[in-house]
C-alpha atoms as a PDB file:
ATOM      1  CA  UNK A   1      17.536  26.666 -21.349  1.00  0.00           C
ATOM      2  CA  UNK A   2      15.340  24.019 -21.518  1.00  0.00           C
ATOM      3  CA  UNK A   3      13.257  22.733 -25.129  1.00  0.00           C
ATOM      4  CA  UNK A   4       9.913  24.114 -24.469  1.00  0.00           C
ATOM      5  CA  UNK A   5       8.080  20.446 -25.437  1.00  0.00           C
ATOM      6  CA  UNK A   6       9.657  19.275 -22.392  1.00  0.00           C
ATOM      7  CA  UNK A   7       7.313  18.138 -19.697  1.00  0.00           C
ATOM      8  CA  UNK A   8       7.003  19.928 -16.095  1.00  0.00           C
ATOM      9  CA  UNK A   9       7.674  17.153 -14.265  1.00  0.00           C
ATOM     10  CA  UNK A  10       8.661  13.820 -15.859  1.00  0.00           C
ATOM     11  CA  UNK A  11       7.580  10.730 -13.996  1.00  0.00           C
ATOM     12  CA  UNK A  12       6.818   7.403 -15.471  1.00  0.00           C
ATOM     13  CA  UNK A  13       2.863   6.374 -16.454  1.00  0.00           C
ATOM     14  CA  UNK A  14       3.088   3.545 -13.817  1.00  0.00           C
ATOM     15  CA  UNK A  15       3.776   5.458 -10.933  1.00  0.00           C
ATOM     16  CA  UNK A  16       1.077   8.267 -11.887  1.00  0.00           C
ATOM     17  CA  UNK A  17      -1.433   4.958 -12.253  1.00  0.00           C
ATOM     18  CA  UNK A  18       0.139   3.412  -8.636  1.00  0.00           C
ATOM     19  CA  UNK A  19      -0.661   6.947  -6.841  1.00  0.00           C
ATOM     20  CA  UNK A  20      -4.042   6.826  -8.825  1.00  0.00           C
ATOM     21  CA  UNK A  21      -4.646   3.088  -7.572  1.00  0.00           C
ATOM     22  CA  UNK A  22      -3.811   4.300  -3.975  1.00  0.00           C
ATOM     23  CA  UNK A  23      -6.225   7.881  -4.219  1.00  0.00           C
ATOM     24  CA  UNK A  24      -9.218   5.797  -5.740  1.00  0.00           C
ATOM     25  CA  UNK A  25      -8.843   2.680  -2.963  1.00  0.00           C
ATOM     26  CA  UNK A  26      -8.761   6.105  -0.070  1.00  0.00           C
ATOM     27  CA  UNK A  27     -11.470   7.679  -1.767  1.00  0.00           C
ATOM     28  CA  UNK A  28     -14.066   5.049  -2.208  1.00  0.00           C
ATOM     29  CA  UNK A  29     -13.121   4.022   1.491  1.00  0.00           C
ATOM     30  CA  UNK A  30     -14.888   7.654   2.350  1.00  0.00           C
ATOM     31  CA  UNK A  31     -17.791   7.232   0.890  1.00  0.00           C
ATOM     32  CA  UNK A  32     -18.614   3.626   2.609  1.00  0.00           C
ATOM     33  CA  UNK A  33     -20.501   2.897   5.965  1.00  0.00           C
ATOM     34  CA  UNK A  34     -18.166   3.445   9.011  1.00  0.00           C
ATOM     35  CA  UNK A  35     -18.358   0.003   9.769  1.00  0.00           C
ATOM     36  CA  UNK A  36     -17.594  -1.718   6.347  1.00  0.00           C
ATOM     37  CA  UNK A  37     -15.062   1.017   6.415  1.00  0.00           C
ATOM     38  CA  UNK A  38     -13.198  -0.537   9.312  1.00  0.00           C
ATOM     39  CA  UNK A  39     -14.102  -3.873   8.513  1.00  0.00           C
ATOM     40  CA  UNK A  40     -12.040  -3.306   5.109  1.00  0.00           C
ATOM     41  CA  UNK A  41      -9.094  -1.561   6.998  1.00  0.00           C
ATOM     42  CA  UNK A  42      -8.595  -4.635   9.559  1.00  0.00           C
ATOM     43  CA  UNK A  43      -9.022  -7.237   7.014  1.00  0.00           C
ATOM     44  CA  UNK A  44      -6.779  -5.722   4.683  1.00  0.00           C
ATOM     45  CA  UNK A  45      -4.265  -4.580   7.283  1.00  0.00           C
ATOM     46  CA  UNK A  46      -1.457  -6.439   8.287  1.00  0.00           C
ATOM     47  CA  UNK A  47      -2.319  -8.075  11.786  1.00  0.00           C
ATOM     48  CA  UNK A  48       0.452 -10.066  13.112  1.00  0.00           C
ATOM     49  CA  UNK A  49      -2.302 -12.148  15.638  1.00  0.00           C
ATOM     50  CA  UNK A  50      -3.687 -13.631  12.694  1.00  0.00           C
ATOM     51  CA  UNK A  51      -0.409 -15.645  12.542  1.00  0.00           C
ATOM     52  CA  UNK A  52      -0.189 -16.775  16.007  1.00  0.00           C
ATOM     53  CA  UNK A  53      -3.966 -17.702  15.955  1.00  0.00           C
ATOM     54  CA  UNK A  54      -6.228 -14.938  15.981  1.00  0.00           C
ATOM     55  CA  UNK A  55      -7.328 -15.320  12.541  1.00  0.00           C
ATOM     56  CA  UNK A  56     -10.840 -16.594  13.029  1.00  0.00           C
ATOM     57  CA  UNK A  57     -11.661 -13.954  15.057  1.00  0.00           C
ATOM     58  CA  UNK A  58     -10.403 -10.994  13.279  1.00  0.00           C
ATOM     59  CA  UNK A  59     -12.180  -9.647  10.045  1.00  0.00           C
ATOM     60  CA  UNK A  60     -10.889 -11.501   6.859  1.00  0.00           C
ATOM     61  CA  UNK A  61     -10.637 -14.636   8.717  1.00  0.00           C
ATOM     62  CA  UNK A  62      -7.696 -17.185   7.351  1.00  0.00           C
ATOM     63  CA  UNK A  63      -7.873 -15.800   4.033  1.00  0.00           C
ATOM     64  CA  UNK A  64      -6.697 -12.603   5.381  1.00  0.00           C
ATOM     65  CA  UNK A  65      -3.067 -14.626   6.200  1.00  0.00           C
ATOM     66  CA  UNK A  66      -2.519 -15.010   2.814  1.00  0.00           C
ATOM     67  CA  UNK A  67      -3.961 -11.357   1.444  1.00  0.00           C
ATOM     68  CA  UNK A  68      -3.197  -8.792   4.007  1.00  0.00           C
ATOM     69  CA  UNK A  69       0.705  -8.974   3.445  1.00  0.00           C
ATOM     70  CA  UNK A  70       0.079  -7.549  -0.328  1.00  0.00           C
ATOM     71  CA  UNK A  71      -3.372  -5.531   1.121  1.00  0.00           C
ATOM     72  CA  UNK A  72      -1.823  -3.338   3.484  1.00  0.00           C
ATOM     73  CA  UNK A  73       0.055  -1.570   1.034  1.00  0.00           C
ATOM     74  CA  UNK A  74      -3.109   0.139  -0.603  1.00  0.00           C
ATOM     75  CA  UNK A  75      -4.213   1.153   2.340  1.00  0.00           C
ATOM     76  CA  UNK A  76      -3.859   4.538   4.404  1.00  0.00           C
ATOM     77  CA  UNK A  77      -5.263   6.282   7.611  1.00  0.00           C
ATOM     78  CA  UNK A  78      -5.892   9.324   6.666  1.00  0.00           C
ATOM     79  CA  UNK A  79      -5.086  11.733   3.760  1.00  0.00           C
ATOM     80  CA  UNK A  80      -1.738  12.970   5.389  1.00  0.00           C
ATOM     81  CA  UNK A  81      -0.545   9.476   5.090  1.00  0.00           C
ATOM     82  CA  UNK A  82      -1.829   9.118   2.005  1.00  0.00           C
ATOM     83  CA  UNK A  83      -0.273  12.632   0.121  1.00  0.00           C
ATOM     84  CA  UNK A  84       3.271  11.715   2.207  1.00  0.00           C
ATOM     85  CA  UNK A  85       3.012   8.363   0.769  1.00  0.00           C
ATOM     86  CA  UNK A  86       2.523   9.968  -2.674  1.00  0.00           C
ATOM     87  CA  UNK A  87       4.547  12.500  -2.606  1.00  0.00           C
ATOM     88  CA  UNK A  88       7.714  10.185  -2.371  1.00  0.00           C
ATOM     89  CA  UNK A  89       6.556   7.829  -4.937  1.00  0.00           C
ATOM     90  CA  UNK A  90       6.646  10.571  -7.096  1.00  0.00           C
ATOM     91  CA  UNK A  91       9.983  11.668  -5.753  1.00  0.00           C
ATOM     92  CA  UNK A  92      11.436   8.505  -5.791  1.00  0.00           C
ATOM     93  CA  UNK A  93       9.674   6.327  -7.501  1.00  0.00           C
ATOM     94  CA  UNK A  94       9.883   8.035 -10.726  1.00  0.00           C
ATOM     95  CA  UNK A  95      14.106   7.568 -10.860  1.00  0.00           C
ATOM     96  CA  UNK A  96      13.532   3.792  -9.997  1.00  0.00           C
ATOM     97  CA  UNK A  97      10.479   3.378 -12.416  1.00  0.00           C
ATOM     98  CA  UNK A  98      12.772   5.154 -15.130  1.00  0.00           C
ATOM     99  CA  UNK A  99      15.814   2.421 -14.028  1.00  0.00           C
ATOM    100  CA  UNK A 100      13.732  -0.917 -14.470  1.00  0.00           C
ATOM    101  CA  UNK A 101      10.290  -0.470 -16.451  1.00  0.00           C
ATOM    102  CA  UNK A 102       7.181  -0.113 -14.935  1.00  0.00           C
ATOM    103  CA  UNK A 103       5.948  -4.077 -14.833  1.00  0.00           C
ATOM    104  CA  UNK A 104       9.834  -4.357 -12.597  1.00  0.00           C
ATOM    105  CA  UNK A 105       9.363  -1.252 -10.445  1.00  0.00           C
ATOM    106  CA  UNK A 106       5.629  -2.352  -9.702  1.00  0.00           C
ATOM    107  CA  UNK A 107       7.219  -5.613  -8.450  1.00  0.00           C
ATOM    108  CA  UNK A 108       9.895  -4.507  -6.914  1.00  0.00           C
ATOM    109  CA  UNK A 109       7.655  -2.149  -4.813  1.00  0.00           C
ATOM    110  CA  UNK A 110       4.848  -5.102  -3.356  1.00  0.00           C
ATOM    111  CA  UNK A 111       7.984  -7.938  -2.887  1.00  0.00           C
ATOM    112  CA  UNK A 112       9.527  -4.517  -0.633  1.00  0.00           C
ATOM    113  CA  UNK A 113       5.885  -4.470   1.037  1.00  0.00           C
ATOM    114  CA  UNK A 114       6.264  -8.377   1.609  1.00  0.00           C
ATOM    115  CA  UNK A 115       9.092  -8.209   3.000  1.00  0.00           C
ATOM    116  CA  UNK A 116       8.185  -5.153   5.096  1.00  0.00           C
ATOM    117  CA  UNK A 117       5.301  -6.996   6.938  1.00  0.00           C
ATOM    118  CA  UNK A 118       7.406 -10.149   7.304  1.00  0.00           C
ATOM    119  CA  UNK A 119       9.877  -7.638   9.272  1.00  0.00           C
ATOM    120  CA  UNK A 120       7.125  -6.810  11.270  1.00  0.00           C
ATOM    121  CA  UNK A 121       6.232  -9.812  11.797  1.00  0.00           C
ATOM    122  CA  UNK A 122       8.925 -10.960  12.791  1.00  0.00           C
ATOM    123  CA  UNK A 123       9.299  -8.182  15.728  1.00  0.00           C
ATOM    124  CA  UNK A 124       5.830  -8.041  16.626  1.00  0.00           C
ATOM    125  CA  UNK A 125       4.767 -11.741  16.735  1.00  0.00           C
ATOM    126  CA  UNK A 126       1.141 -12.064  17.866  1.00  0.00           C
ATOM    127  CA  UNK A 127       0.390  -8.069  18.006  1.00  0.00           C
ATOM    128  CA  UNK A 128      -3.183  -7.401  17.857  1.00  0.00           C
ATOM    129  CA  UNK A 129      -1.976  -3.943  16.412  1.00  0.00           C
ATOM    130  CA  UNK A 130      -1.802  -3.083  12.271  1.00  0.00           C
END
């Protein structure tokens, strides 16, 4: 029997502010313009034709080279991707953010991201797709 003081569900602050980080960044998207909408999402998305010299002409320009690796992971298509994505932070997340701290766990999860879009990179050199 468990103490009744004992929370519902027990998952770390920093995750709870990571999934609010990611709802706020999905909901302010909705309320923009179409097109600064998409201008946002290619800018911030991971392109790998930036790298093999598309960079001028895609929105973000060089500047997006160095950002989009670390932008893409606040960013999500549509509210499925975004709850998924959620949903296993908190399933997930919360052991690891337990394990190593939150400042660790929040590192930890964008040097994963980094090294995610240098994977895709790496197959998908000079894709024109995010």
């Amino acid at each position: 029997m468990s103490k009744p003081n004992e929370p519902l569900f027990n998952v770390p602050t920093g995750v709870l502010v990571v999934i609010g980080v990611l709802i706020a960044i999905h909901v302010g998207r909705q309320v923009l313009p179409e097109d600064l909408d998409t201008w946002i999402v290619v800018a911030g998305a991971f392109v790998p034709s930036r790298y093999s010299g598309d960079a001028d002409m895609l929105p973000g320009g060089v500047l997006a080279m160095v950002t989009s690796p670390f932008t893409y992971q606040l960013l999500h298509g549509d509210i499925t991707h975004l709850a998924f994505n959620s949903l296993w932070l908190l399933a997930f997340g919360g052991a690891v953010a337990f394990r190593i701290g939150t400042a660790r766990f929040i590192a930890f999860g964008v040097l994963c991201g980094l090294i995610a879009a240098l994977a895709f990179l790496a197959v998908n050199w000079g894709a024109r797709v995010p």
